[in-house]
N, C-alpha and C. Protein backbone atom coordinates (compact mmCIF):
# COMPACT_ATOMS: atom_id res chain seq x y z
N UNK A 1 81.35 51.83 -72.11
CA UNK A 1 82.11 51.84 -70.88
C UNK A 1 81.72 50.62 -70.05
N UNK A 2 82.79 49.97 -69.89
CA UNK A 2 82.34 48.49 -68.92
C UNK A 2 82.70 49.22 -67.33
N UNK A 3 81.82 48.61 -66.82
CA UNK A 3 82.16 48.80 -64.99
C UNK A 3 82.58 47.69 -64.44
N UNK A 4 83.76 47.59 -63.67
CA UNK A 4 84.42 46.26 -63.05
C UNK A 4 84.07 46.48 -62.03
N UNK A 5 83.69 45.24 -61.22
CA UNK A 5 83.76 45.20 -59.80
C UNK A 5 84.95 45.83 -59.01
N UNK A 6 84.78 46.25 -58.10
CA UNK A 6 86.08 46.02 -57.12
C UNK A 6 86.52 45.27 -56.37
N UNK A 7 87.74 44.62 -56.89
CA UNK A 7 87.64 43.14 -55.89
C UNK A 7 87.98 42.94 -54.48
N UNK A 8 88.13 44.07 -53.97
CA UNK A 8 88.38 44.21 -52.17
C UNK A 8 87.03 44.15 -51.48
N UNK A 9 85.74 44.58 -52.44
CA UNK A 9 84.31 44.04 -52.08
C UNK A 9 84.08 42.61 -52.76
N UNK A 10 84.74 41.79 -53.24
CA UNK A 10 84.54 40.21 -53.72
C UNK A 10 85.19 39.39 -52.44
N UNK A 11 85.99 39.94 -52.01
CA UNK A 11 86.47 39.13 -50.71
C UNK A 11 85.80 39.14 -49.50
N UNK A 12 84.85 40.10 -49.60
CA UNK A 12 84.20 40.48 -48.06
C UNK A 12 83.40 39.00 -48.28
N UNK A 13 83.11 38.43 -47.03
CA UNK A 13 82.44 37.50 -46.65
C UNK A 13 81.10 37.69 -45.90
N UNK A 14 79.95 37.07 -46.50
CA UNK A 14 79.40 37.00 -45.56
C UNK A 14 78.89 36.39 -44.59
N UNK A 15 78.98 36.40 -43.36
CA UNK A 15 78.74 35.90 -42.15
C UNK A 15 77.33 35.01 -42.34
N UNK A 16 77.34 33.46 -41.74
CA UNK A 16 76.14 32.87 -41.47
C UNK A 16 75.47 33.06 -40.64
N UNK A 17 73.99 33.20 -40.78
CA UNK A 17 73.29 33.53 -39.65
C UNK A 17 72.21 32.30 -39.54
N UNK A 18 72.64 32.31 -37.76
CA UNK A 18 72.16 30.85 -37.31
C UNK A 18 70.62 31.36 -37.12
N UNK A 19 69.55 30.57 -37.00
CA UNK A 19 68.18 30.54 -36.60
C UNK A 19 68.08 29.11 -36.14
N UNK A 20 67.65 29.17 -34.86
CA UNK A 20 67.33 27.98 -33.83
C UNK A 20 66.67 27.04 -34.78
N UNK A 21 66.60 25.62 -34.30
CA UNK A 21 65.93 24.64 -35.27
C UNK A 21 64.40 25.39 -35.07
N UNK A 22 63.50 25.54 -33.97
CA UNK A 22 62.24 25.67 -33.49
C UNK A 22 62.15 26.91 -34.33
N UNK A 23 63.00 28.07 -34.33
CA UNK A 23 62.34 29.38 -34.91
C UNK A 23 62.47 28.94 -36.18
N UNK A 24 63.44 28.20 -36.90
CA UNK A 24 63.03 27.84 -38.58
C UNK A 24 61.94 27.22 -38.78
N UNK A 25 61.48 26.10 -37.87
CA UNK A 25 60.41 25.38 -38.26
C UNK A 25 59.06 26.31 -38.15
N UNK A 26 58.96 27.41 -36.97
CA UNK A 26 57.85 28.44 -37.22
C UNK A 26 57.71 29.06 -38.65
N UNK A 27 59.09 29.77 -38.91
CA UNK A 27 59.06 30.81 -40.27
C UNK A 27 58.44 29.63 -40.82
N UNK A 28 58.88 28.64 -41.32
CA UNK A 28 58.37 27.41 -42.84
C UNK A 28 57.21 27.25 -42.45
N UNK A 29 56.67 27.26 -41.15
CA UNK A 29 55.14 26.81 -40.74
C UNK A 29 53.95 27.74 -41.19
N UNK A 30 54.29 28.94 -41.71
CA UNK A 30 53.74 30.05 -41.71
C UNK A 30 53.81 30.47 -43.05
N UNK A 31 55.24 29.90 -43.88
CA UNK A 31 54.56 29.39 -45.85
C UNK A 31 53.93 28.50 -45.85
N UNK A 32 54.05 27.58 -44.89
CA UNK A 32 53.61 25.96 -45.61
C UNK A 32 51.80 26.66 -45.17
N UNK A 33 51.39 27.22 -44.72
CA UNK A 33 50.04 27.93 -45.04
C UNK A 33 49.58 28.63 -46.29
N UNK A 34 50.36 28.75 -46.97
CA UNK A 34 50.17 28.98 -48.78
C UNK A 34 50.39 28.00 -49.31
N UNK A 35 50.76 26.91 -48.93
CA UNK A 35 50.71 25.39 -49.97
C UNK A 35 51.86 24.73 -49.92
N UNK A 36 51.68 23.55 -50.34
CA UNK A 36 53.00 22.77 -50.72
C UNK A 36 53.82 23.50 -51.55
N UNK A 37 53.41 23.88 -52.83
CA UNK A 37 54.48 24.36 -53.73
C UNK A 37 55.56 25.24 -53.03
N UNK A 38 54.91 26.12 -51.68
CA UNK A 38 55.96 27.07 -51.00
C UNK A 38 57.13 26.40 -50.37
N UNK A 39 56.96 25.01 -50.23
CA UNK A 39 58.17 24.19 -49.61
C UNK A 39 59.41 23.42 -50.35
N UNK A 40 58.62 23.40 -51.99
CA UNK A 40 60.02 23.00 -52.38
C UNK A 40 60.92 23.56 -52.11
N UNK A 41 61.40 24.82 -52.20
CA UNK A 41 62.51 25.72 -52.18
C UNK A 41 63.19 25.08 -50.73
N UNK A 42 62.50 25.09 -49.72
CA UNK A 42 63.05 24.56 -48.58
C UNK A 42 63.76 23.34 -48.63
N UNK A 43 63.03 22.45 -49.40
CA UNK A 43 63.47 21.11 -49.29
C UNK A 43 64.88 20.84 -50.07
N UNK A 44 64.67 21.81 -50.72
CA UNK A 44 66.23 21.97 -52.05
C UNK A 44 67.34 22.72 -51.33
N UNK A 45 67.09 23.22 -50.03
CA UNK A 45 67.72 24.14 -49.60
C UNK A 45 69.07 23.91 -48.92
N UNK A 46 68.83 22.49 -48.62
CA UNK A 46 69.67 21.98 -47.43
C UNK A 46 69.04 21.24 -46.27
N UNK A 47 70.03 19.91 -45.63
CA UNK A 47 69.13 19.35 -44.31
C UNK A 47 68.55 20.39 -43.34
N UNK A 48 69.05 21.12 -43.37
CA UNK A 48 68.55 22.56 -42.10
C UNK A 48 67.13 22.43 -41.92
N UNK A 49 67.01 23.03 -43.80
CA UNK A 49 65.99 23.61 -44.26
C UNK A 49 65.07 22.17 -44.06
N UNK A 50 65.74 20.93 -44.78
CA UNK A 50 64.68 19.99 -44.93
C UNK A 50 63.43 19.56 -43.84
N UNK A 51 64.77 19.55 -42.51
CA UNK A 51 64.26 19.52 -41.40
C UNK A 51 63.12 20.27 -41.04
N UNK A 52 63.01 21.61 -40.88
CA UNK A 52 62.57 22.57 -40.72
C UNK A 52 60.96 21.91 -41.37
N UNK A 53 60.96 21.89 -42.49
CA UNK A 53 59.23 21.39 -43.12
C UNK A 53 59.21 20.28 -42.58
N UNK A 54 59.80 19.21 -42.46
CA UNK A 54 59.34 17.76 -42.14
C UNK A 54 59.06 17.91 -40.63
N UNK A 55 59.51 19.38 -40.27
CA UNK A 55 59.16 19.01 -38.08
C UNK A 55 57.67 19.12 -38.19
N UNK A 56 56.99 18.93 -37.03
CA UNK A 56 55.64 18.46 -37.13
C UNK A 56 54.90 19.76 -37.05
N UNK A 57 55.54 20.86 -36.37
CA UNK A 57 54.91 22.45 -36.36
C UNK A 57 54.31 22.16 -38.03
N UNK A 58 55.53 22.22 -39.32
CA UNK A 58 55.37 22.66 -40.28
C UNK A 58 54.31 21.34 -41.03
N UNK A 59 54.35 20.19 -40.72
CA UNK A 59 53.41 18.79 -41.10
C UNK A 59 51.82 19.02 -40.60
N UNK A 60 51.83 19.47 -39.73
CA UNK A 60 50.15 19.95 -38.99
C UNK A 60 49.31 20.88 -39.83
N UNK A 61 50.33 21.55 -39.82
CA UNK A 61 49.49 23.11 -40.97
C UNK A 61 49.75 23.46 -42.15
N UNK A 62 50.35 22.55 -42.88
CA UNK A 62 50.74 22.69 -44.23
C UNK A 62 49.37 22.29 -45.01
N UNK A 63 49.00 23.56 -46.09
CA UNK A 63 47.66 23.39 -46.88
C UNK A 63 47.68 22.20 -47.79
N UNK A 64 47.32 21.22 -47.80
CA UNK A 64 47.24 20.31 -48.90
C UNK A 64 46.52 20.66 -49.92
N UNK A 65 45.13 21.40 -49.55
CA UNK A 65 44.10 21.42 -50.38
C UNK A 65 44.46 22.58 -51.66
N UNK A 66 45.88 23.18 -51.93
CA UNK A 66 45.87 24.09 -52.59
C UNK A 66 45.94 23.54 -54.14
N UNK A 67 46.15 22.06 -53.76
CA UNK A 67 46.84 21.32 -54.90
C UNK A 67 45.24 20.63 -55.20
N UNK A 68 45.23 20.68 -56.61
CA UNK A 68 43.82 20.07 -56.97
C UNK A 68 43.86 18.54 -56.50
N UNK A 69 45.08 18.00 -56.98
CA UNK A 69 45.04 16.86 -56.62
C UNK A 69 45.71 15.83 -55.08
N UNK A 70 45.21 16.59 -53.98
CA UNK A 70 45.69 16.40 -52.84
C UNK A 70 44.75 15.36 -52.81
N UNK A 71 43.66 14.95 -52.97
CA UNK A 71 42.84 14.18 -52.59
C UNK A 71 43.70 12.62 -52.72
N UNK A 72 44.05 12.46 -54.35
CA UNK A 72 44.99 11.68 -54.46
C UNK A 72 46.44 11.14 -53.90
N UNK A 73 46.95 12.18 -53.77
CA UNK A 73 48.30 12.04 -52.34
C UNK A 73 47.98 11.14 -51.43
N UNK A 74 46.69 9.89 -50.71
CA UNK A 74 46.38 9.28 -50.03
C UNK A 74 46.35 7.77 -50.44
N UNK A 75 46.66 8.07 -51.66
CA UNK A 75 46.71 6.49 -52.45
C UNK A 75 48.21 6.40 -52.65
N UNK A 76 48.43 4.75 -52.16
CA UNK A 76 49.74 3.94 -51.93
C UNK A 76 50.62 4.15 -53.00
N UNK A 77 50.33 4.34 -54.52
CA UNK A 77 51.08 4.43 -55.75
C UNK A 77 51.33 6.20 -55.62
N UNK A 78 50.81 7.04 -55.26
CA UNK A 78 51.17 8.14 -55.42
C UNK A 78 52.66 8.86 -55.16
N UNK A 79 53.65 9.66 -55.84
CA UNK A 79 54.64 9.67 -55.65
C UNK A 79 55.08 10.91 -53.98
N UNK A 80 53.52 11.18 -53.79
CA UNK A 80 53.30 11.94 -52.28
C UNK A 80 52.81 11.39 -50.95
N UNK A 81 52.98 10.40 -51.13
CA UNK A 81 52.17 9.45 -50.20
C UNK A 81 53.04 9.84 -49.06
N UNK A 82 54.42 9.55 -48.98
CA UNK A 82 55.32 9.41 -48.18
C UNK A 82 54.73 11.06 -47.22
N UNK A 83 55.07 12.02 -47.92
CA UNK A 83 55.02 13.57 -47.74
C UNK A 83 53.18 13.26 -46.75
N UNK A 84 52.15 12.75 -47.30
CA UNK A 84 50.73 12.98 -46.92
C UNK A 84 50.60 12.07 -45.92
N UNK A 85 51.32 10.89 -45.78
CA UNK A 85 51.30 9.88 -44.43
C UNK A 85 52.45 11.03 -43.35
N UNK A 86 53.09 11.47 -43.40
CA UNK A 86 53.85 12.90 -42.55
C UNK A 86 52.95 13.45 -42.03
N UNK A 87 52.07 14.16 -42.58
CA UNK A 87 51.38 15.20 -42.29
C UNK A 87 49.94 14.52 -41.93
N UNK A 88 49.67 13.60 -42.20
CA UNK A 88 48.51 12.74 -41.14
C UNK A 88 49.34 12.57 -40.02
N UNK A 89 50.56 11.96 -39.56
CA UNK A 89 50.54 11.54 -38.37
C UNK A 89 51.36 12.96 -37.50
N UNK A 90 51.18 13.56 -38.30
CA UNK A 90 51.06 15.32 -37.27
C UNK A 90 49.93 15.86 -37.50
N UNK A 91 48.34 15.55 -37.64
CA UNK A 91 47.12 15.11 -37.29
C UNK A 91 46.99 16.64 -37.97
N UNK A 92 47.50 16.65 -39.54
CA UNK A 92 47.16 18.21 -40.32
C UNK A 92 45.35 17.89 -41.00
N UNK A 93 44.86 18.70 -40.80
CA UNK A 93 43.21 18.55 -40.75
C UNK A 93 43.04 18.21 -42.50
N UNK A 94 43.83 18.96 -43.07
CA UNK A 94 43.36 18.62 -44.44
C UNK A 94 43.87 17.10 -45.24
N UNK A 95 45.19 16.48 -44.15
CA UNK A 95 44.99 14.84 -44.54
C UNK A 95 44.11 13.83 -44.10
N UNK A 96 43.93 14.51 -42.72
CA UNK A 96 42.29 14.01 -42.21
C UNK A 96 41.23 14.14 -43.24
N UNK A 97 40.93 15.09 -43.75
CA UNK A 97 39.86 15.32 -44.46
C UNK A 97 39.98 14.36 -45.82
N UNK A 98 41.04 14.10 -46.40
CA UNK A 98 41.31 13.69 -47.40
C UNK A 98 41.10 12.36 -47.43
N UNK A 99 41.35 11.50 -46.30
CA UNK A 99 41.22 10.21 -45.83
C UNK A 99 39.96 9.67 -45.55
N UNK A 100 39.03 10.69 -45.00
CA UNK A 100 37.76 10.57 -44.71
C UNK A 100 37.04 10.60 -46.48
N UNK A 101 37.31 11.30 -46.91
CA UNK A 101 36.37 11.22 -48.86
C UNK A 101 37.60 10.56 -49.55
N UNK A 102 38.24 9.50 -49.13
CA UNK A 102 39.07 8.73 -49.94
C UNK A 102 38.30 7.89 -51.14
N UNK A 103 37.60 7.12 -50.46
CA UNK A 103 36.28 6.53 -51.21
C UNK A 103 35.78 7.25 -52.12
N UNK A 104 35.39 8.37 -52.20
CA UNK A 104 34.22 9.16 -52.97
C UNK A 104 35.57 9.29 -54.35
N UNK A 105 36.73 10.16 -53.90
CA UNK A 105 37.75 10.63 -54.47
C UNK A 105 37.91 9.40 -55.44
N UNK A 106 38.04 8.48 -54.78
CA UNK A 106 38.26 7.00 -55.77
C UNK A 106 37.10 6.77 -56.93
N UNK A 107 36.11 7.04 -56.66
CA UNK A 107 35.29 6.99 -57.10
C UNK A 107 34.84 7.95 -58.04
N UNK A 108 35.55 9.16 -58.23
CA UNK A 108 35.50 10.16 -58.96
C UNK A 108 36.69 9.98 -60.06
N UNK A 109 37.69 9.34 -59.48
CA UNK A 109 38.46 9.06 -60.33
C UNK A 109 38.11 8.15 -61.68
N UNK A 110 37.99 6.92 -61.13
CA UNK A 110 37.20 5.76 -62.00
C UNK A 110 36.20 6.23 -63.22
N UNK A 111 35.16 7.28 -62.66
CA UNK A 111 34.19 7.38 -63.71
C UNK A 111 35.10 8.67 -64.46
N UNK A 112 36.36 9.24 -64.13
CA UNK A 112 36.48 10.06 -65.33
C UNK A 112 37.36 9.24 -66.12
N UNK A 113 38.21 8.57 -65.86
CA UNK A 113 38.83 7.51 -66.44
C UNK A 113 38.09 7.24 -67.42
N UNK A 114 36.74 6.26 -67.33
CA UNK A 114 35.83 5.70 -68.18
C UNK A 114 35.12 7.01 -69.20
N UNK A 115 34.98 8.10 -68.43
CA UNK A 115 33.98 8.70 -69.51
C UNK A 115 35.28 9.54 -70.70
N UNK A 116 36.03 9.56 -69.89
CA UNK A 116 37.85 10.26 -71.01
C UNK A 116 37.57 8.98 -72.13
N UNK A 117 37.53 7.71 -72.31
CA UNK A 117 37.94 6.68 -73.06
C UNK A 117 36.78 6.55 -74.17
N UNK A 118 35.32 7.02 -73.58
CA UNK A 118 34.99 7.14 -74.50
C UNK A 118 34.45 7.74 -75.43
């Protein structure tokens, strides 16, 4: 037995529901505390949405550190740089932090490089 829709419920529409720019950028401010990965979806979502992570509420407190390799996001070739220079100049503590052991990070890099080769 197949079940068909009824198509007088395929026509119902549903209504958009607006959320102020400021109250979207709270809700996203409050994933972007579980990590970057919680923001792609946003960013795919639409300018609304894009907006919403790139405002500085959501750039301040977004976890970098969830990502092993956030340390790296601070170097010029990285394809996150753009995203980690954002969220430094909305003064988010963990690109601070990242900037401050840039050096060391570099330096950790290099010797695994060398000891992988041989």
């Amino acid at each position: 037995m197949v079940v068909r829709p009824n198509p007088k419920y395929l026509d119902a529409a549903i209504p958009e529901v607006y959320l102020p720019a400021p109250l979207l950028a709270k809700i996203v401010s409050y994933v972007a505390e579980s990590g970057v990965d919680s923001l792609k979806s946003f960013v795919k979502a639409g300018p609304l949405f894009k907006a919403a992570v790139y405002s500085k509420e959501t750039l301040s407190c977004v976890c970098l550190d969830r990502s092993r390799y956030f340390m790296w996001w601070s170097m010029p070739h990285s394809i996150y740089y753009h995203f980690f220079t954002k969220c430094l100049e909305a003064n988010n503590p963990h690109a601070l932090t990242a900037v401050l052991y840039k050096e060391i990070a570099y330096e950790n890099l290099v010797a695994e490089c060398y000891r992988s080769s041989l």
